[in-house]
N, C-alpha and C. Protein backbone atom coordinates (compact mmCIF):
# COMPACT_ATOMS: atom_id res chain seq x y z
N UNK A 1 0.84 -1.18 0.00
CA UNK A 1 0.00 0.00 0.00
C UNK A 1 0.89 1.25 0.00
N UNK A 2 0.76 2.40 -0.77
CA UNK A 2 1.02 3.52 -0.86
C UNK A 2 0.75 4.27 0.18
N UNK A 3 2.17 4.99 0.83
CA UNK A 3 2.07 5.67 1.89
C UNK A 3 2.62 6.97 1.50
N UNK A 4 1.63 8.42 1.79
CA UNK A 4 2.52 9.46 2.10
C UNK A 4 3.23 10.31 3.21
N UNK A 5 4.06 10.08 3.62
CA UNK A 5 5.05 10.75 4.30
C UNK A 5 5.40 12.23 4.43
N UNK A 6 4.96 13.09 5.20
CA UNK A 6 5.03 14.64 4.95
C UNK A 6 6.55 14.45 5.49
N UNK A 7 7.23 15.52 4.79
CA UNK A 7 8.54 15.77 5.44
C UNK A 7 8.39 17.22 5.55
N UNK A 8 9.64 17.47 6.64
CA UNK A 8 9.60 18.86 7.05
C UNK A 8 11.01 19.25 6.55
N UNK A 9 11.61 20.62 5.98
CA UNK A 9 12.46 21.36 5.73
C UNK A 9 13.37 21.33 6.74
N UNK A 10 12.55 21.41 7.58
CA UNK A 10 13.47 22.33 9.21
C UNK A 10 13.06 23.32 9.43
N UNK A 11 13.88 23.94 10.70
CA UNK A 11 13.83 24.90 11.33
C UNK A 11 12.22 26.00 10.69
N UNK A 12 11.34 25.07 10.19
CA UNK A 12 10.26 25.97 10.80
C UNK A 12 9.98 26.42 8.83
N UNK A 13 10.64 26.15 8.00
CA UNK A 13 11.02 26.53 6.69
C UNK A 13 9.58 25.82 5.80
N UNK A 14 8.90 26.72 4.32
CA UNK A 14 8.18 25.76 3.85
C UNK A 14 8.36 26.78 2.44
N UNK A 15 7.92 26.04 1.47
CA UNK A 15 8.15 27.24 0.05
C UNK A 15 7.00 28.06 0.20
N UNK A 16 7.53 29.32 -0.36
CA UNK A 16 6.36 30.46 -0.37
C UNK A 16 5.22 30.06 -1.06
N UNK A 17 4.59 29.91 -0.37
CA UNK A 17 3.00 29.57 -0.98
C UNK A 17 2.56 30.12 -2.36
N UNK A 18 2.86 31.87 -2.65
CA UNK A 18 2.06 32.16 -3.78
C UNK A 18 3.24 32.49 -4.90
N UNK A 19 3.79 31.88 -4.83
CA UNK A 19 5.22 32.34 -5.41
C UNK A 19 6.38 31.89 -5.81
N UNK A 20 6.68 30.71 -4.91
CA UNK A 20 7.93 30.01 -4.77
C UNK A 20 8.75 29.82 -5.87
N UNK A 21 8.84 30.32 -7.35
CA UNK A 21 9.68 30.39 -8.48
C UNK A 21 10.80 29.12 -8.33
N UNK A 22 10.19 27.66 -8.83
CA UNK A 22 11.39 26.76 -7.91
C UNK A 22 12.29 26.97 -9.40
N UNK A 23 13.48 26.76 -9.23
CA UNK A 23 14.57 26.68 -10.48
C UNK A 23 15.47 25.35 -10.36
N UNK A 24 15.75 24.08 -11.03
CA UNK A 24 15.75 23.19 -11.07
C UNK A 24 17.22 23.09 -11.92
N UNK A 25 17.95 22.59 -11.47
CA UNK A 25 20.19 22.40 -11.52
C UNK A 25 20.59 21.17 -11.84
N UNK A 26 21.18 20.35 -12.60
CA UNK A 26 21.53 19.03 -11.89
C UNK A 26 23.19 18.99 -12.44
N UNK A 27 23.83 18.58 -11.30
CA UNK A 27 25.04 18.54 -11.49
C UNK A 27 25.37 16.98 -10.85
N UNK A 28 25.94 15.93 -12.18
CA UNK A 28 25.97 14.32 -12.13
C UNK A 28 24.56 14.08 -11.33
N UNK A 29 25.01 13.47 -10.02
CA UNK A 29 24.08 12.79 -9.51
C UNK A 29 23.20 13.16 -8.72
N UNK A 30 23.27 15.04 -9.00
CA UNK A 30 22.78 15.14 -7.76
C UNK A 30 21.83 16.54 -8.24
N UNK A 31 20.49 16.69 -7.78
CA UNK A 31 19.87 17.62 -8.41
C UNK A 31 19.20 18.92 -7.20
N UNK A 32 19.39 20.16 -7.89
CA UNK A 32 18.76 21.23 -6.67
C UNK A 32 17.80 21.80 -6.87
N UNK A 33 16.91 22.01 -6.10
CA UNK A 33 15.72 22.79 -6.60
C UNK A 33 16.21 24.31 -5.59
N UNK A 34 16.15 25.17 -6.49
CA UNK A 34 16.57 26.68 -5.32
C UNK A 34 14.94 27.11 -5.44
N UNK A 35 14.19 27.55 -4.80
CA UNK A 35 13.20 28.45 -4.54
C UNK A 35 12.67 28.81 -3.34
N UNK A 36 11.45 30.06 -3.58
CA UNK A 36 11.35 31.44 -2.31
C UNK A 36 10.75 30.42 -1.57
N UNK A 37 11.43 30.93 0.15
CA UNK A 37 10.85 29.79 1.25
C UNK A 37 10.45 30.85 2.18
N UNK A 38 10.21 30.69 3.28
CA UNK A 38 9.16 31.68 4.49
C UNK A 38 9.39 30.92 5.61
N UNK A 39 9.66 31.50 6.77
CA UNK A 39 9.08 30.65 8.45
C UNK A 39 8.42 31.81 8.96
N UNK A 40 8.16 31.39 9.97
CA UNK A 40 7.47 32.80 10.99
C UNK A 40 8.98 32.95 11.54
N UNK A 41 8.40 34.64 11.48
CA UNK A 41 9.48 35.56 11.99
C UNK A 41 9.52 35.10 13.52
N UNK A 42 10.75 35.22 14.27
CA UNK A 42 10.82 35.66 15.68
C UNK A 42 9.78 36.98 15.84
N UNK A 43 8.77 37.16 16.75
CA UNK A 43 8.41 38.41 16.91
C UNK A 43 9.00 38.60 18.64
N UNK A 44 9.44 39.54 18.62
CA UNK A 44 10.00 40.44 20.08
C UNK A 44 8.89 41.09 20.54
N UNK A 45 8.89 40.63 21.70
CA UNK A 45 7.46 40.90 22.39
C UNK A 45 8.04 42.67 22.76
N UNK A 46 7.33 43.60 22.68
CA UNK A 46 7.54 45.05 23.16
C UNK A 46 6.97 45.15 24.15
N UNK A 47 7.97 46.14 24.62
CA UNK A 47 7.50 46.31 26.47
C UNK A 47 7.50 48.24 26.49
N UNK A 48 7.05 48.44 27.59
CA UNK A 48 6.64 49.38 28.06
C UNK A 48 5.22 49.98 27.05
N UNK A 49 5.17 51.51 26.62
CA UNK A 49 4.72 52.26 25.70
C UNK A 49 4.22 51.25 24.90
N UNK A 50 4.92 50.75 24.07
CA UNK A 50 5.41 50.28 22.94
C UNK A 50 4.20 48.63 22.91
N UNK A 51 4.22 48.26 24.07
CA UNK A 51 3.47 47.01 24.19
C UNK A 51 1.65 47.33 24.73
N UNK A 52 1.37 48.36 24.96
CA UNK A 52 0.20 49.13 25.06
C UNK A 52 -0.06 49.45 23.81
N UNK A 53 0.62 50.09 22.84
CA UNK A 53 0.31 50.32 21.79
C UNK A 53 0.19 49.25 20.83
N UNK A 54 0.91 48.30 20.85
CA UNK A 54 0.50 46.83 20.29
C UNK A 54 -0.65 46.15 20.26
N UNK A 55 -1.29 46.66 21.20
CA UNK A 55 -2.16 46.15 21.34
C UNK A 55 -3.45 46.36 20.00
N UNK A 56 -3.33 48.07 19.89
CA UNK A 56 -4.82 47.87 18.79
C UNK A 56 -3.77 47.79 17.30
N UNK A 57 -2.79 47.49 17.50
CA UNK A 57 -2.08 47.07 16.35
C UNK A 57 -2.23 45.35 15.62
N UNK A 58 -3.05 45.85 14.08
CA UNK A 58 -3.72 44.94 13.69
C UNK A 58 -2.63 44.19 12.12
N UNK A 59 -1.26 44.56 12.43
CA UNK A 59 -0.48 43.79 11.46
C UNK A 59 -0.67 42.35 11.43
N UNK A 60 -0.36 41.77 10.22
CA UNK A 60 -0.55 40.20 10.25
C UNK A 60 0.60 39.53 10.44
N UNK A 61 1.07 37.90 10.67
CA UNK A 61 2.39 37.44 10.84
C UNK A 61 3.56 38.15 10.18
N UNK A 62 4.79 37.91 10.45
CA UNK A 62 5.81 38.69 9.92
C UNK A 62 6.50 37.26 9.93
N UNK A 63 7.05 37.07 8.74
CA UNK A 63 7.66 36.13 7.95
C UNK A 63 9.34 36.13 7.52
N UNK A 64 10.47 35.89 7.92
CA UNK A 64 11.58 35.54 7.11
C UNK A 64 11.56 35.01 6.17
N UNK A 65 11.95 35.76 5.07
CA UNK A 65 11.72 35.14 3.72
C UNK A 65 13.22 34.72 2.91
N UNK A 66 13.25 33.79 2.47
CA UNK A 66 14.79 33.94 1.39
C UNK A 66 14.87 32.88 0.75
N UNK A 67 15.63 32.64 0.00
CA UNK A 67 15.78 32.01 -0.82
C UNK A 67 16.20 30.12 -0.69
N UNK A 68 15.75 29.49 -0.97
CA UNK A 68 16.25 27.62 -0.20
C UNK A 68 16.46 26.96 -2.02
N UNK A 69 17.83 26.15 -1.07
CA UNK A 69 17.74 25.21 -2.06
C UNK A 69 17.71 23.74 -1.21
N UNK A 70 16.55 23.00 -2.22
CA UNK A 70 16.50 21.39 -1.91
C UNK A 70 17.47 20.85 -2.31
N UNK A 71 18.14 20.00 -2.17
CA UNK A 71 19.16 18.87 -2.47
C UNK A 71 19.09 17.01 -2.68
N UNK A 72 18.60 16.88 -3.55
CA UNK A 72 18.29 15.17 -3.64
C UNK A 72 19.67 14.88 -4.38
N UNK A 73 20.12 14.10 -3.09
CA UNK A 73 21.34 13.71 -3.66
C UNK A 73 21.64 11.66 -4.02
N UNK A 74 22.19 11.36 -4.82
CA UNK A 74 22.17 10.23 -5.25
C UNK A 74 20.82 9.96 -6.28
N UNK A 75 20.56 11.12 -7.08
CA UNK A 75 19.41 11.04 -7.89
C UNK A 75 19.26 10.51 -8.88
N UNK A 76 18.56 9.23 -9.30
CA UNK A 76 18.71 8.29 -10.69
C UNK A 76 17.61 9.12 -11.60
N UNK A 77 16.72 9.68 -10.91
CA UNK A 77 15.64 10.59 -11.93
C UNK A 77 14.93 11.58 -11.58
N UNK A 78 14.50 12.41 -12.32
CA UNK A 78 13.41 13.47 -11.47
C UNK A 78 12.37 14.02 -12.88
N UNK A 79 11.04 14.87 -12.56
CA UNK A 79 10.39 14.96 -13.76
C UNK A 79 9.44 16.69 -12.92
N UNK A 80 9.02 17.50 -13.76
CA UNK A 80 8.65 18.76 -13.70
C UNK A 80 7.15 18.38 -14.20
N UNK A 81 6.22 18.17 -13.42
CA UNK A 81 5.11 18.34 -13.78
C UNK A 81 4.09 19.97 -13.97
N UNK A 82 3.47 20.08 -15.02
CA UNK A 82 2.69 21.18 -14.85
C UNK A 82 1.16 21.25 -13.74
N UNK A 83 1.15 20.40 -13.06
CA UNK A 83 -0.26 20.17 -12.21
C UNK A 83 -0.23 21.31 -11.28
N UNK A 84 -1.17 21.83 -11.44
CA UNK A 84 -0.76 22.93 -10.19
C UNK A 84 -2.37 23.19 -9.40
N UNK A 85 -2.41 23.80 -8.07
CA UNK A 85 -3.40 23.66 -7.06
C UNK A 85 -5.02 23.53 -7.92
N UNK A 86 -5.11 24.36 -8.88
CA UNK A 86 -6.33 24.16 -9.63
C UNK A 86 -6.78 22.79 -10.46
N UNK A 87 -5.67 22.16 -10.90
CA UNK A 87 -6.05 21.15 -10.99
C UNK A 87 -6.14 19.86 -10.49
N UNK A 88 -5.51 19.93 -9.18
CA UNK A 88 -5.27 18.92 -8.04
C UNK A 88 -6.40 18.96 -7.13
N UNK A 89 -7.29 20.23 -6.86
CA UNK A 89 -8.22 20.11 -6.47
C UNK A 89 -9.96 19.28 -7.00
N UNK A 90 -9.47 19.53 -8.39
CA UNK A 90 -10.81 19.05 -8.85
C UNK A 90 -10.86 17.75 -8.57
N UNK A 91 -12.66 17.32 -8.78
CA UNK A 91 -12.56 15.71 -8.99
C UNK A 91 -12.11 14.99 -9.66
N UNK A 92 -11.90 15.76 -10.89
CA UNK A 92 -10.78 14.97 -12.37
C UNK A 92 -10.24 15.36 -12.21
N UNK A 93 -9.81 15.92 -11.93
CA UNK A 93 -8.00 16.82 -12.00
C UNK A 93 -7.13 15.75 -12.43
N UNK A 94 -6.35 16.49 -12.80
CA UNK A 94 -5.01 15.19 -14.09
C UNK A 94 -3.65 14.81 -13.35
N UNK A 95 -3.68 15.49 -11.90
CA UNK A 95 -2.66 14.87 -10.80
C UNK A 95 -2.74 13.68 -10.57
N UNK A 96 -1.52 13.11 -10.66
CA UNK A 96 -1.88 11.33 -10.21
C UNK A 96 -1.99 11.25 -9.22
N UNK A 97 -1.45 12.18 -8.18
CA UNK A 97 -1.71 11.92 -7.08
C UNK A 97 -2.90 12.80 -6.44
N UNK A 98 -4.03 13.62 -6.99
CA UNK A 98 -4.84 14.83 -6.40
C UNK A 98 -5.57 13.72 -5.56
N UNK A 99 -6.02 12.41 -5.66
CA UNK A 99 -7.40 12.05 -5.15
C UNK A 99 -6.63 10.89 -3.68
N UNK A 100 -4.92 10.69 -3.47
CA UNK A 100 -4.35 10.02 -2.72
C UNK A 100 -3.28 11.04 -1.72
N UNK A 101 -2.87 11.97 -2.00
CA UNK A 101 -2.48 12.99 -1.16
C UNK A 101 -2.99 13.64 -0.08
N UNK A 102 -2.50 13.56 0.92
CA UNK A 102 -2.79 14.39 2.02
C UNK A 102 -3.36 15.65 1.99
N UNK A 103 -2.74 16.45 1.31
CA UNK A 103 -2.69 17.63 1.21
C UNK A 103 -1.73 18.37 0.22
N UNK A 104 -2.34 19.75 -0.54
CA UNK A 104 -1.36 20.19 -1.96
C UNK A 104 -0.27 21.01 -1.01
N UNK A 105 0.93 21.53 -1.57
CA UNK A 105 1.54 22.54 -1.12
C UNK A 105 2.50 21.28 -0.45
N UNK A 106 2.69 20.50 -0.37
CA UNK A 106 3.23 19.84 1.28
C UNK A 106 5.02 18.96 0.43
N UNK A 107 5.54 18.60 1.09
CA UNK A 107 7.14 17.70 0.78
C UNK A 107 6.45 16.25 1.47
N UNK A 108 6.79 15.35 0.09
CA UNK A 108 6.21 13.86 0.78
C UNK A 108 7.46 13.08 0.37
N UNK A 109 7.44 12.23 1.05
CA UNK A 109 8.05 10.84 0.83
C UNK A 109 7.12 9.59 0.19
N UNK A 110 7.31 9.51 -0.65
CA UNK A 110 6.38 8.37 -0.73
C UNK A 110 6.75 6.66 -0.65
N UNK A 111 5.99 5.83 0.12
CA UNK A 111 6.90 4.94 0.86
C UNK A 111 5.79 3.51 0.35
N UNK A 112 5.79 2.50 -0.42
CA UNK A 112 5.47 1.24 -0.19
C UNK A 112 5.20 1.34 -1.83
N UNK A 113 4.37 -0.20 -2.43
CA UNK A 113 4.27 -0.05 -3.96
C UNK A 113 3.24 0.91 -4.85
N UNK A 114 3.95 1.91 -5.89
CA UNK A 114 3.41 2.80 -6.24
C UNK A 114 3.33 2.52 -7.46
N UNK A 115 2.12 1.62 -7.78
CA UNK A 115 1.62 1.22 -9.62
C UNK A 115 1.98 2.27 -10.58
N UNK A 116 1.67 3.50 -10.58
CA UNK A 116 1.08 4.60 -11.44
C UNK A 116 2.62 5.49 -11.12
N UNK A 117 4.03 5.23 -10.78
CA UNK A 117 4.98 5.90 -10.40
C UNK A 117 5.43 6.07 -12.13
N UNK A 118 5.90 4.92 -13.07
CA UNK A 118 6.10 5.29 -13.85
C UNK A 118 5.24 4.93 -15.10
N UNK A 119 4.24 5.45 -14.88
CA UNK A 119 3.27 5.89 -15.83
C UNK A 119 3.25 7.51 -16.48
N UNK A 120 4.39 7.85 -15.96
CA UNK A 120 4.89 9.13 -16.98
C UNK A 120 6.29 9.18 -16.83
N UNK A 121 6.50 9.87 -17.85
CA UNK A 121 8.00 9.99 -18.51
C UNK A 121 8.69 11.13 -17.23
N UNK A 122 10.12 10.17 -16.94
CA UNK A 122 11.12 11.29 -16.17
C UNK A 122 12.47 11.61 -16.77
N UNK A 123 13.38 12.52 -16.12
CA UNK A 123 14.30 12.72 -16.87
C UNK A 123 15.27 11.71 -16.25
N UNK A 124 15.90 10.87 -16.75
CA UNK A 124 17.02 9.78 -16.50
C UNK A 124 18.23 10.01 -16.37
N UNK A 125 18.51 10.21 -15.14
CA UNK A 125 20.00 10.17 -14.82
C UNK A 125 20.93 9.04 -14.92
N UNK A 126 20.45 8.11 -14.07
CA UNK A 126 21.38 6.45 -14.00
C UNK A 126 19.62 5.83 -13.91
N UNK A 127 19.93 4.33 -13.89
CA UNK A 127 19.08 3.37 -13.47
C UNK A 127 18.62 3.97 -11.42
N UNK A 128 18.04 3.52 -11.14
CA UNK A 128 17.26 3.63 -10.26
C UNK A 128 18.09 2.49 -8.89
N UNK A 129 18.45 2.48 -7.89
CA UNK A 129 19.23 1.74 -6.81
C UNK A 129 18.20 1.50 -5.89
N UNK A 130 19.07 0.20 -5.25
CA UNK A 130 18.60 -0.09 -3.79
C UNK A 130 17.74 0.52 -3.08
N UNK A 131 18.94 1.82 -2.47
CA UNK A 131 18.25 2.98 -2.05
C UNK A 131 17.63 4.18 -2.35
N UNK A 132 17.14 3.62 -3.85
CA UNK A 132 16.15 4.85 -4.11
C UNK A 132 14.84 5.42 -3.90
N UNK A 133 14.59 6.57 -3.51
CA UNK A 133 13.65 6.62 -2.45
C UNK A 133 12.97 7.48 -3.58
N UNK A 134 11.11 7.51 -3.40
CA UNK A 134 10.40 8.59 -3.82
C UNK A 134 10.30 10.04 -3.58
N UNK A 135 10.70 11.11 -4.14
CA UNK A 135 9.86 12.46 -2.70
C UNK A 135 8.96 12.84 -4.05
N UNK A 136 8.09 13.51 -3.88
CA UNK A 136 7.22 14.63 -4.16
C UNK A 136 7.06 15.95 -3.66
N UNK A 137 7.25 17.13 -4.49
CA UNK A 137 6.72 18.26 -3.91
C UNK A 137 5.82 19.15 -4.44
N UNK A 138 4.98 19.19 -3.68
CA UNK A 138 3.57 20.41 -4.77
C UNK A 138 3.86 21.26 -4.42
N UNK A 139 4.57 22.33 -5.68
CA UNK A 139 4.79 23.72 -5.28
C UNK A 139 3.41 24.41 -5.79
N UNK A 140 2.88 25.33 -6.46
CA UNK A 140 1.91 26.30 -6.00
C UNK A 140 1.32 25.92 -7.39
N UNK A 141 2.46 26.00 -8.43
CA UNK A 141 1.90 25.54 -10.09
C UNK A 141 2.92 24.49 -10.56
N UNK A 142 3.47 23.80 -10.26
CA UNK A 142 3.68 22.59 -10.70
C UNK A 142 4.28 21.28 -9.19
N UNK A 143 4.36 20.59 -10.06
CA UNK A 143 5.08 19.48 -9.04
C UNK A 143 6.13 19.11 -9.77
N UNK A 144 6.94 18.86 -8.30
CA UNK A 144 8.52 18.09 -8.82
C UNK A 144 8.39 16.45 -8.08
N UNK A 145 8.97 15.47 -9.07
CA UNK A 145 9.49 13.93 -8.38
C UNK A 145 10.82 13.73 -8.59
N UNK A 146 11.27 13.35 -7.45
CA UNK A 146 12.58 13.34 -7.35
C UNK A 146 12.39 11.43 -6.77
N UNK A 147 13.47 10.30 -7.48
CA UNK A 147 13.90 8.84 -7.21
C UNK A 147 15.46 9.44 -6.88
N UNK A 148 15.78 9.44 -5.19
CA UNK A 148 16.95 10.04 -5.00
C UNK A 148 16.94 8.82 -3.49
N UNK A 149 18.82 9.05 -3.25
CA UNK A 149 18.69 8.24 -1.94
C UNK A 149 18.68 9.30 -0.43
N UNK A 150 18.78 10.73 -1.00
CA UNK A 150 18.95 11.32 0.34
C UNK A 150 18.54 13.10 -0.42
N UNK A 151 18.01 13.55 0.97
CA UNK A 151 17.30 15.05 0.53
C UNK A 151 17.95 15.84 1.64
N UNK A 152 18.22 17.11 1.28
CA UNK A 152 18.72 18.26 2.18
C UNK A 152 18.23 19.68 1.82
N UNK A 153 18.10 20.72 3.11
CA UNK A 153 17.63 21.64 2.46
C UNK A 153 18.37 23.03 3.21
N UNK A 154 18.59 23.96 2.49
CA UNK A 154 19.31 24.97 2.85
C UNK A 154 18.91 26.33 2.39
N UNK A 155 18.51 27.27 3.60
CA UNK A 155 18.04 28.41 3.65
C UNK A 155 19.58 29.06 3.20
N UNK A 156 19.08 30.25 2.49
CA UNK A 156 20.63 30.83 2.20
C UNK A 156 20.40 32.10 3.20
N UNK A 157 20.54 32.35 4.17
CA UNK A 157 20.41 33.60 5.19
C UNK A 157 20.96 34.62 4.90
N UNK A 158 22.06 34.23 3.81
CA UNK A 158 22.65 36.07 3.65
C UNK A 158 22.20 36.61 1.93
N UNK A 159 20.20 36.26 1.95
CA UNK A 159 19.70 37.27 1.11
C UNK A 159 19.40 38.66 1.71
């Protein structure tokens, strides 16, 4: 049975929801996705004056924003789908995965036998190993699949 696996970035990290421009690298075996990521900001609680006045202060979350790159490293393949939230939502929608997913927007692992995995064309690096693992990611207008043995992800902090 087909399992999805949410994975987390880290430290609190997820791609910008309306925006995330992912840009897609591959150097030998190993492929990067760089695009716009977000956490919640630290907010500093204000004191004195300053925390009275906060109060009828009606700003919304405040966000660190910058730039991430994913890292699937040991990658035998990966493929750029055009599916994006409008069509993953419908009842037909043309996502293979819209009607077995958790949820759009999210980083999965996908873990046990997956019939319909290559029922579309990917780009071929090497044959596929031992340890090659599924991920999926629904960014905002397309999805990426990555058959890799290991994923990493890195906020670049000095945007």
């Amino acid at each position: 049975m087909l399992k999805f696996v949410e994975l987390q970035l880290g430290q609190g990290w997820v791609a910008e929801p309306n925006a995330p421009a992912p840009q897609v690298s591959v150097a030998g075996s190993k492929v990067n996705v760089c695009f716009r990521s977000h956490r919640p900001a630290r907010d500093e609680k204000p004191s004195g004056i300053l925390r009275t006045l906060n109060l009828f202060w009606k700003a919304g979350p405040k966000f660190d924003e910058t730039w991430g790159t994913l890292s699937f490293i040991g990658c035998s393949r990966w493929r750029w789908d055009d599916t994006n939230d409008h069509e993953w939502y419908k009842v037909d929608g043309h996502g293979r995965y819209s009607g077995i997913a958790p949820r759009w927007g999210e980083f999965y692992e996908l873990v046990g036998h997956d019939p319909i995995r290559d029922a579309v064309p990917w780009e071929t690096i090497h044959s596929d190993t031992a340890n090659s693992r599924h991920f999926l990611y629904y960014f905002r207008d397309e999805t990426l699949e990555f058959m890799a043995e290991e994923w990493s992800f890195i906020p670049s902090l000095t945007v």
